[in-house]
PDB file of N, CA and C in Angstrom:
ATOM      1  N   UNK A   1     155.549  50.390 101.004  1.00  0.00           N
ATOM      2  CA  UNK A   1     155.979  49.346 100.101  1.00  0.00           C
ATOM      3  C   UNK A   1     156.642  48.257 100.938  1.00  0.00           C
ATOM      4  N   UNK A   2     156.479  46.764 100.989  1.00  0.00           N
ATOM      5  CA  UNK A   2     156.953  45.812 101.172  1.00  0.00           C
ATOM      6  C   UNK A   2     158.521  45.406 100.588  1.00  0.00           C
ATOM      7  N   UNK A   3     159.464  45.658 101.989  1.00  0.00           N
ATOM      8  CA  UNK A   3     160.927  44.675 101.360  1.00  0.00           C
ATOM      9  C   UNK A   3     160.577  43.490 101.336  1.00  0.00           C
ATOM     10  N   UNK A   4     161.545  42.838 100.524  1.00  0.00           N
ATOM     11  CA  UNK A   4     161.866  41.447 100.636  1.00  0.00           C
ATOM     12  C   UNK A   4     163.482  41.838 100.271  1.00  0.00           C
ATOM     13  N   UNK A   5     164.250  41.096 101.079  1.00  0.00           N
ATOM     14  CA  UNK A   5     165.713  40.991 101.007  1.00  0.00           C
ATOM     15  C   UNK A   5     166.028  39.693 100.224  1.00  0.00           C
ATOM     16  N   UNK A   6     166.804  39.675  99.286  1.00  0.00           N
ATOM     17  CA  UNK A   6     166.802  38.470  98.623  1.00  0.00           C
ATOM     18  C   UNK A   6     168.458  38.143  98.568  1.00  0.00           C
ATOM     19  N   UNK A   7     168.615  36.428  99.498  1.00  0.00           N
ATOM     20  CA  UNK A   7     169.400  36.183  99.403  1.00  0.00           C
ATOM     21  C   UNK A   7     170.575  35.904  97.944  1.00  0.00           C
ATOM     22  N   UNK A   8     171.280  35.303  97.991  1.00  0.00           N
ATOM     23  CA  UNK A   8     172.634  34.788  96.609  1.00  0.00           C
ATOM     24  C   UNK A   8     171.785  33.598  96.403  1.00  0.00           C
ATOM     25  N   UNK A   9     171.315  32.726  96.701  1.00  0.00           N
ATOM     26  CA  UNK A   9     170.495  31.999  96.390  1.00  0.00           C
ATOM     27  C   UNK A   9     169.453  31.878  95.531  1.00  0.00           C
ATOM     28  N   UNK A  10     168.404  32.944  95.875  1.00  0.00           N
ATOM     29  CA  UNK A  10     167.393  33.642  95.245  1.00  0.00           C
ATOM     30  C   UNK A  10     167.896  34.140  94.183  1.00  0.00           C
ATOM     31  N   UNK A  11     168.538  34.867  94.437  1.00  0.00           N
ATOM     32  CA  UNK A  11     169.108  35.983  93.303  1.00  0.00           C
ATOM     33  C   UNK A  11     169.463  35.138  92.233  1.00  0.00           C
ATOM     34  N   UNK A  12     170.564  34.393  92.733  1.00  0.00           N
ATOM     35  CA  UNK A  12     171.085  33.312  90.997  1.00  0.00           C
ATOM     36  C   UNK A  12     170.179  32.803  90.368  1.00  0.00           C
ATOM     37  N   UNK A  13     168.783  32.449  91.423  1.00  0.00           N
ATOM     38  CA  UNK A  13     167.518  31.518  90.497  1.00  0.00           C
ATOM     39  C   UNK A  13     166.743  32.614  89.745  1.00  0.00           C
ATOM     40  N   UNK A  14     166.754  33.901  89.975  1.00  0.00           N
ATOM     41  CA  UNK A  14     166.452  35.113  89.359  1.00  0.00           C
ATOM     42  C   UNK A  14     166.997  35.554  88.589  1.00  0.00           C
ATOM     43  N   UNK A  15     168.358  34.766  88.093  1.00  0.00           N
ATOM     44  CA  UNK A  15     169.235  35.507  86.845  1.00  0.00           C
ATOM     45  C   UNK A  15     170.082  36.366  86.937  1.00  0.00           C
ATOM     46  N   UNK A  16     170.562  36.719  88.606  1.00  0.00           N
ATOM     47  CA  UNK A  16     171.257  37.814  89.142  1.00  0.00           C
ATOM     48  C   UNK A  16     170.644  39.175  88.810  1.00  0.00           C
ATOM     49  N   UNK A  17     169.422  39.078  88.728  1.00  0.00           N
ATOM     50  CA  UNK A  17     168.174  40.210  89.080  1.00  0.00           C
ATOM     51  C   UNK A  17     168.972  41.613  87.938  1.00  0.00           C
ATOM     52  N   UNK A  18     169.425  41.205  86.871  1.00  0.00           N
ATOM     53  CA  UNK A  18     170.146  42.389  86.055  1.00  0.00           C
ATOM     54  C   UNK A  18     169.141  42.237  84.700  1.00  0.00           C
ATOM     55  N   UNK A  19     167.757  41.657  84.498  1.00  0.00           N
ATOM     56  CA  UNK A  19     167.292  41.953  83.281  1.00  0.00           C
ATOM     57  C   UNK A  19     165.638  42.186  83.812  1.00  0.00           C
ATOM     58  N   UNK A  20     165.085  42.258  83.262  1.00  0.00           N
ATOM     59  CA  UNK A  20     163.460  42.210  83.872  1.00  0.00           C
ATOM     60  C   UNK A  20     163.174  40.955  83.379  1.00  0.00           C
ATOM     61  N   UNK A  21     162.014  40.374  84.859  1.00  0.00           N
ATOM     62  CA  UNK A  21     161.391  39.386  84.428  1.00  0.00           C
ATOM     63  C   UNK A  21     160.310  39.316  85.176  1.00  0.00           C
ATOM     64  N   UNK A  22     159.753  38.196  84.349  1.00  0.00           N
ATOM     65  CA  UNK A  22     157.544  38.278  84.798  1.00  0.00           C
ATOM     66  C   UNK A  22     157.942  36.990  85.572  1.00  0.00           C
ATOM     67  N   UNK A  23     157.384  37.180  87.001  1.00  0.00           N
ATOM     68  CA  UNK A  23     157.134  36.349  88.064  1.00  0.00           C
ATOM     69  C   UNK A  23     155.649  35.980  87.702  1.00  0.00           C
ATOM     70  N   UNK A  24     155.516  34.222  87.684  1.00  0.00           N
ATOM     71  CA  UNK A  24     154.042  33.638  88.143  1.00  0.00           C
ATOM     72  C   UNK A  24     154.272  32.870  88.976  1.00  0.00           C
ATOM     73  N   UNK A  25     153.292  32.287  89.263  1.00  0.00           N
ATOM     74  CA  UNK A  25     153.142  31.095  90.242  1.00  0.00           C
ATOM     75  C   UNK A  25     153.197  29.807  89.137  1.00  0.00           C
ATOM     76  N   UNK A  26     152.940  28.469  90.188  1.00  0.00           N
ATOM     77  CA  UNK A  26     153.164  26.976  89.506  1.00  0.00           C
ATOM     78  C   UNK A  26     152.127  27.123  88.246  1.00  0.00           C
ATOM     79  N   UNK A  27     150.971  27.600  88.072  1.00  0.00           N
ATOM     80  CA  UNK A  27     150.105  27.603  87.314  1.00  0.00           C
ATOM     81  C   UNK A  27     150.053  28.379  86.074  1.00  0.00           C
ATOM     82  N   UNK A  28     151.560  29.305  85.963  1.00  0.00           N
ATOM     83  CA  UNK A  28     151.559  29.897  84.974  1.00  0.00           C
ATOM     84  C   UNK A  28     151.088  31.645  84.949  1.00  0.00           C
ATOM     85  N   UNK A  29     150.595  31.863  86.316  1.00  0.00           N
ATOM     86  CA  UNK A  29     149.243  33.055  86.126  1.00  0.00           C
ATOM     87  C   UNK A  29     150.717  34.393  86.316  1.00  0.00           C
ATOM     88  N   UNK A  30     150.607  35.241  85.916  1.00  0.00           N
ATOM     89  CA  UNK A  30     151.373  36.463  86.141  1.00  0.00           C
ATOM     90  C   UNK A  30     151.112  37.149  87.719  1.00  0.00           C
ATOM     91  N   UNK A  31     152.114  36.980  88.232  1.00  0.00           N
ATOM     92  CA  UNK A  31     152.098  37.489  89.466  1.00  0.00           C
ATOM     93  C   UNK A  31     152.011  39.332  89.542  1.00  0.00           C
ATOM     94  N   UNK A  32     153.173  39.708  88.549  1.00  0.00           N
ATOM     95  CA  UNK A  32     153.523  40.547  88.539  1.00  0.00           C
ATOM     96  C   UNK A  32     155.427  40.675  87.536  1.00  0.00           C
ATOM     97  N   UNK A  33     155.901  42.297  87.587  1.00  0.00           N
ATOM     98  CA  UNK A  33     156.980  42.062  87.117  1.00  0.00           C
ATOM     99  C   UNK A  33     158.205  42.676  87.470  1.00  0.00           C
ATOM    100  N   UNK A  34     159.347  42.070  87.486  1.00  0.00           N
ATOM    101  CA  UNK A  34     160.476  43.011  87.953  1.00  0.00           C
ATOM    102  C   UNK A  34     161.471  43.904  87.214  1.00  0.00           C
ATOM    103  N   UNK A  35     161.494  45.153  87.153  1.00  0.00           N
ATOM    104  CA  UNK A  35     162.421  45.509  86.595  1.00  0.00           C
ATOM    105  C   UNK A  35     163.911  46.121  87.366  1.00  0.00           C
ATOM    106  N   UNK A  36     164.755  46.035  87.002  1.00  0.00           N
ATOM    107  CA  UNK A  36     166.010  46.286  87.741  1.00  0.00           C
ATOM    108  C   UNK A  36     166.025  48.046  88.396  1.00  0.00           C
ATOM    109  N   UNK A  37     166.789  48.276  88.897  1.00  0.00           N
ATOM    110  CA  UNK A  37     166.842  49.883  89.816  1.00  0.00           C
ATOM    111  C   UNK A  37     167.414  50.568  88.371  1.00  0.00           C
ATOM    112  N   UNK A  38     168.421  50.247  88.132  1.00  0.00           N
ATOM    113  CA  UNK A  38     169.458  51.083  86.827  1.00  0.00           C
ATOM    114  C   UNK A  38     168.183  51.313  85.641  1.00  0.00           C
ATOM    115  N   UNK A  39     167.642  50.052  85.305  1.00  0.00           N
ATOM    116  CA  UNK A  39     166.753  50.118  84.129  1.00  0.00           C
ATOM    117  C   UNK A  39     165.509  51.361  84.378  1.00  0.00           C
ATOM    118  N   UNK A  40     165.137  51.065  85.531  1.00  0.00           N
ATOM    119  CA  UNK A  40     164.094  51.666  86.102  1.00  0.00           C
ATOM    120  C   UNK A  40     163.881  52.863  85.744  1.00  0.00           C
ATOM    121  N   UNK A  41     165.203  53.858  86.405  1.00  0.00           N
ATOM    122  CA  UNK A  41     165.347  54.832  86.501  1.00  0.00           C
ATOM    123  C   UNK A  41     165.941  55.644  84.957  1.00  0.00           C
ATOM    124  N   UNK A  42     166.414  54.350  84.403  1.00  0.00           N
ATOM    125  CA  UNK A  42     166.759  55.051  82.644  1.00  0.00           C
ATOM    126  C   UNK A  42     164.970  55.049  82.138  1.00  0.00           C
ATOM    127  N   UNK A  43     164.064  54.613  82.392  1.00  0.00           N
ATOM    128  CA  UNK A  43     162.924  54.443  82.042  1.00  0.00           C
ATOM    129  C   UNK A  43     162.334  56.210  82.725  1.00  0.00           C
ATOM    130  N   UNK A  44     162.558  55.957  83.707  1.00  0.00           N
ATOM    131  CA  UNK A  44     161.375  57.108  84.031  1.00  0.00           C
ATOM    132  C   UNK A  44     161.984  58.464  83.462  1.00  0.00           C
ATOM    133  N   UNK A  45     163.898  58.584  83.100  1.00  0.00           N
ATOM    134  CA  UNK A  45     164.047  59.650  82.728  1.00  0.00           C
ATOM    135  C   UNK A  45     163.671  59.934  81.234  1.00  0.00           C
ATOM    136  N   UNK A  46     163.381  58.910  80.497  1.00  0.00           N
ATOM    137  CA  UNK A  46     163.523  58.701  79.131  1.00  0.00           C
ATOM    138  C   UNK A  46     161.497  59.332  78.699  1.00  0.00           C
ATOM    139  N   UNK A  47     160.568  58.579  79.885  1.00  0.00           N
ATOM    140  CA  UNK A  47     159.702  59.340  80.014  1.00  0.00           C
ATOM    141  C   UNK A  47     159.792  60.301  80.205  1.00  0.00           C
ATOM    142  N   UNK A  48     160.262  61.355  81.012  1.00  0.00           N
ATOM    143  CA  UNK A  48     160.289  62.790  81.500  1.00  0.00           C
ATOM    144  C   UNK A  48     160.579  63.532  80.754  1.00  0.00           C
ATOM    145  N   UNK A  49     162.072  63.078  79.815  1.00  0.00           N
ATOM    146  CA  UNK A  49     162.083  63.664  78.665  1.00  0.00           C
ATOM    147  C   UNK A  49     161.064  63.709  77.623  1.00  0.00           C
ATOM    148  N   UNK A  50     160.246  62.468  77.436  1.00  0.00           N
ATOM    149  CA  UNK A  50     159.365  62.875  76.403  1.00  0.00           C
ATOM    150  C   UNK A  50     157.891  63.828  76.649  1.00  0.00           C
ATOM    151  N   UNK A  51     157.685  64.435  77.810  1.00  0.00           N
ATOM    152  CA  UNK A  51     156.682  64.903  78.050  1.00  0.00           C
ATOM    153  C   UNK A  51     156.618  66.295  77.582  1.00  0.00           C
ATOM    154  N   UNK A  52     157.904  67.039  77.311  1.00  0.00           N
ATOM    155  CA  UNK A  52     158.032  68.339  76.367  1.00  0.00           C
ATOM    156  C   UNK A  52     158.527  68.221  75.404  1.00  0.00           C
ATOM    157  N   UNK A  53     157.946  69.568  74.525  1.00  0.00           N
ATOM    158  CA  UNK A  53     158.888  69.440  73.547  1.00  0.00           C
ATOM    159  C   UNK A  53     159.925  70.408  73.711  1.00  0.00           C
ATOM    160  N   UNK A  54     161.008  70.258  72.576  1.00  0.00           N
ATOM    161  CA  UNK A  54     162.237  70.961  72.291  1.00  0.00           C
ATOM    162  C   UNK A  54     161.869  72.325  72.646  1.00  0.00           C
ATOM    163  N   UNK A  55     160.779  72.712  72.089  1.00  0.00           N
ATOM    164  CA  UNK A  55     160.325  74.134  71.821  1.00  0.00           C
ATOM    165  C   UNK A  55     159.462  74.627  73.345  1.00  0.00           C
ATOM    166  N   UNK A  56     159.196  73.836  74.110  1.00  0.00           N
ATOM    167  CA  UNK A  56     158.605  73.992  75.206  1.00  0.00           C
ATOM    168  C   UNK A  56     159.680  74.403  76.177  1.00  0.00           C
ATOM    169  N   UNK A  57     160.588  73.824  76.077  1.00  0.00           N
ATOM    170  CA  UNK A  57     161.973  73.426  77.009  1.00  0.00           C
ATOM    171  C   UNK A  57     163.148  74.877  77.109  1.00  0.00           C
ATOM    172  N   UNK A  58     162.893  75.484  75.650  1.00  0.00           N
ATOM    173  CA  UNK A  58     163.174  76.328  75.478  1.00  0.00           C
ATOM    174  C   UNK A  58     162.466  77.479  75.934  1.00  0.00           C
ATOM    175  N   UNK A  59     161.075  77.558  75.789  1.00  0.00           N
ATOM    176  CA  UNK A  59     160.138  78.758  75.959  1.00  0.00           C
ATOM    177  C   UNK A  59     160.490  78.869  77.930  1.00  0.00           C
ATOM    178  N   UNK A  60     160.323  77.163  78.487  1.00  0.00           N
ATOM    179  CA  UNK A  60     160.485  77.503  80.032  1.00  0.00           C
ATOM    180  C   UNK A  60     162.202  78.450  80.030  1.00  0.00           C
ATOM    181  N   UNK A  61     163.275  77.876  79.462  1.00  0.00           N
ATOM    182  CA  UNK A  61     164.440  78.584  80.438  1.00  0.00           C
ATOM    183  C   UNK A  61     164.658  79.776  79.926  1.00  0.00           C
ATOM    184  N   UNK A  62     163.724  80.462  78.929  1.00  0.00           N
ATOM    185  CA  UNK A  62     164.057  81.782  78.401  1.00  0.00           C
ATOM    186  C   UNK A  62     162.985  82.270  79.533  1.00  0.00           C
ATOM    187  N   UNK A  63     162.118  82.012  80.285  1.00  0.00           N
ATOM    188  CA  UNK A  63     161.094  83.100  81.195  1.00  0.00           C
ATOM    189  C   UNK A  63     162.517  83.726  82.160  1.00  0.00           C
ATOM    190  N   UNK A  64     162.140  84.603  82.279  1.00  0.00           N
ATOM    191  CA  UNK A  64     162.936  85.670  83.093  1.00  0.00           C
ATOM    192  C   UNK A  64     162.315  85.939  84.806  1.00  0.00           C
ATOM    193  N   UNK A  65     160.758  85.146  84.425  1.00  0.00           N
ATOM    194  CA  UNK A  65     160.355  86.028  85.717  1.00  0.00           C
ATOM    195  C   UNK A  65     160.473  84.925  87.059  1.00  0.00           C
ATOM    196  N   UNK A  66     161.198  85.180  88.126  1.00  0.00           N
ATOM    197  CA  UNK A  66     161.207  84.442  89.492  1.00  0.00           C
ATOM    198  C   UNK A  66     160.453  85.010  90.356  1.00  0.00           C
ATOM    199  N   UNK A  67     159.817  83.816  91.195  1.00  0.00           N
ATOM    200  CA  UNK A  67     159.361  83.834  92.646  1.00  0.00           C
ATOM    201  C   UNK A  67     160.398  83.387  93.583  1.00  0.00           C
ATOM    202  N   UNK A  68     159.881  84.132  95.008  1.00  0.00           N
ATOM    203  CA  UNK A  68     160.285  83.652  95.986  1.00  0.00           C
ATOM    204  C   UNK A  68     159.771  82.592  96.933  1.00  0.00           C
ATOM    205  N   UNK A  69     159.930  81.838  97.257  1.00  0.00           N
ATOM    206  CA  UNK A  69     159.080  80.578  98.275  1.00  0.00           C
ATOM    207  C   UNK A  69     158.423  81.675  98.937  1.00  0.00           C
ATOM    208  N   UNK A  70     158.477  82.189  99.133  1.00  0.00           N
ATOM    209  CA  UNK A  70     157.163  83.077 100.235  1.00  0.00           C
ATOM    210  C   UNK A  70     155.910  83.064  99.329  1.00  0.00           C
ATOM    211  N   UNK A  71     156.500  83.911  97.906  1.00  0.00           N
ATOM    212  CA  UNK A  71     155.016  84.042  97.022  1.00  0.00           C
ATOM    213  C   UNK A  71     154.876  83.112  96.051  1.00  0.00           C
ATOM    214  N   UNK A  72     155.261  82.056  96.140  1.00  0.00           N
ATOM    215  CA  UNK A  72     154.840  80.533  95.685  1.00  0.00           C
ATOM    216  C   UNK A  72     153.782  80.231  96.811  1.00  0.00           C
ATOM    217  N   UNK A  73     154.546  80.287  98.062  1.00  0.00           N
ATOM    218  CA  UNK A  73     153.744  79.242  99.443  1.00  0.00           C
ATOM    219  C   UNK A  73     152.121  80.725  99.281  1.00  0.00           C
ATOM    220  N   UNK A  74     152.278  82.076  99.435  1.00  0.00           N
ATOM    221  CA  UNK A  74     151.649  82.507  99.143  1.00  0.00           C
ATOM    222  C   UNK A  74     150.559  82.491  98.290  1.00  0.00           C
ATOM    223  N   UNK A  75     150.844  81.935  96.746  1.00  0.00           N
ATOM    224  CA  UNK A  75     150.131  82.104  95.531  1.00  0.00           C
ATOM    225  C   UNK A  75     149.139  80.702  95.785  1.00  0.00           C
ATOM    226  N   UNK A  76     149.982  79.684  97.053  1.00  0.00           N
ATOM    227  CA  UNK A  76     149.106  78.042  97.334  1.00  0.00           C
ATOM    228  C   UNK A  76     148.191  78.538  97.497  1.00  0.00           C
ATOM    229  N   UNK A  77     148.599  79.124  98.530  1.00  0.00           N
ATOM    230  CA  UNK A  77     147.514  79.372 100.194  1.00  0.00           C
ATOM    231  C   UNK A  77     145.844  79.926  99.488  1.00  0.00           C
ATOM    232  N   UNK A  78     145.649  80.783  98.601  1.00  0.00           N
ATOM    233  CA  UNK A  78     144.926  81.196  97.991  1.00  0.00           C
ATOM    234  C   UNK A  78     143.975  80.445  97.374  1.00  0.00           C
ATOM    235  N   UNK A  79     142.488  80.383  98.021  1.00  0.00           N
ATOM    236  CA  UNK A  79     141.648  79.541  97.368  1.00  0.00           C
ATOM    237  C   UNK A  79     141.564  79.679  95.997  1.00  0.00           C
TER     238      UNK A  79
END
């Protein structure tokens, strides 16, 4: 991934980079878009949560049965 370090300069013409916004060029065209680190990361957990359900979430922490990294790395290795 490409940094760009963005000066106090930049930043103030960006709104102090604390909301999301759609970058284009002079012509209007969508470059692309920014969303903030804080937002970001409330986003991807808010996804993660929705990928089970209640009842799923439950069925995983009631299993009783553990592996050890040996017979995990084991159970890979296995065509």
């Amino acid at each position: 991934m490409n940094r760009i370090v963005v000066d106090q300069v930049l930043r103030s013409r960006l709104r102090n980079l604390d909301a999301r916004l759609e970058l284009c060029d002079e012509a209007g065209i969508v470059l692309g878009y920014f969303v903030p680190a804080s937002e970001r990361q409330r986003l991807l957990y808010e996804w993660a949560r929705g990928q089970f359900s209640d009842d799923e979430l439950a069925r995983a922490r009631a299993q009783s049965g553990r592996f050890s990294l040996a017979e995990i790395l084991a159970e890979l290795a296995q065509p």
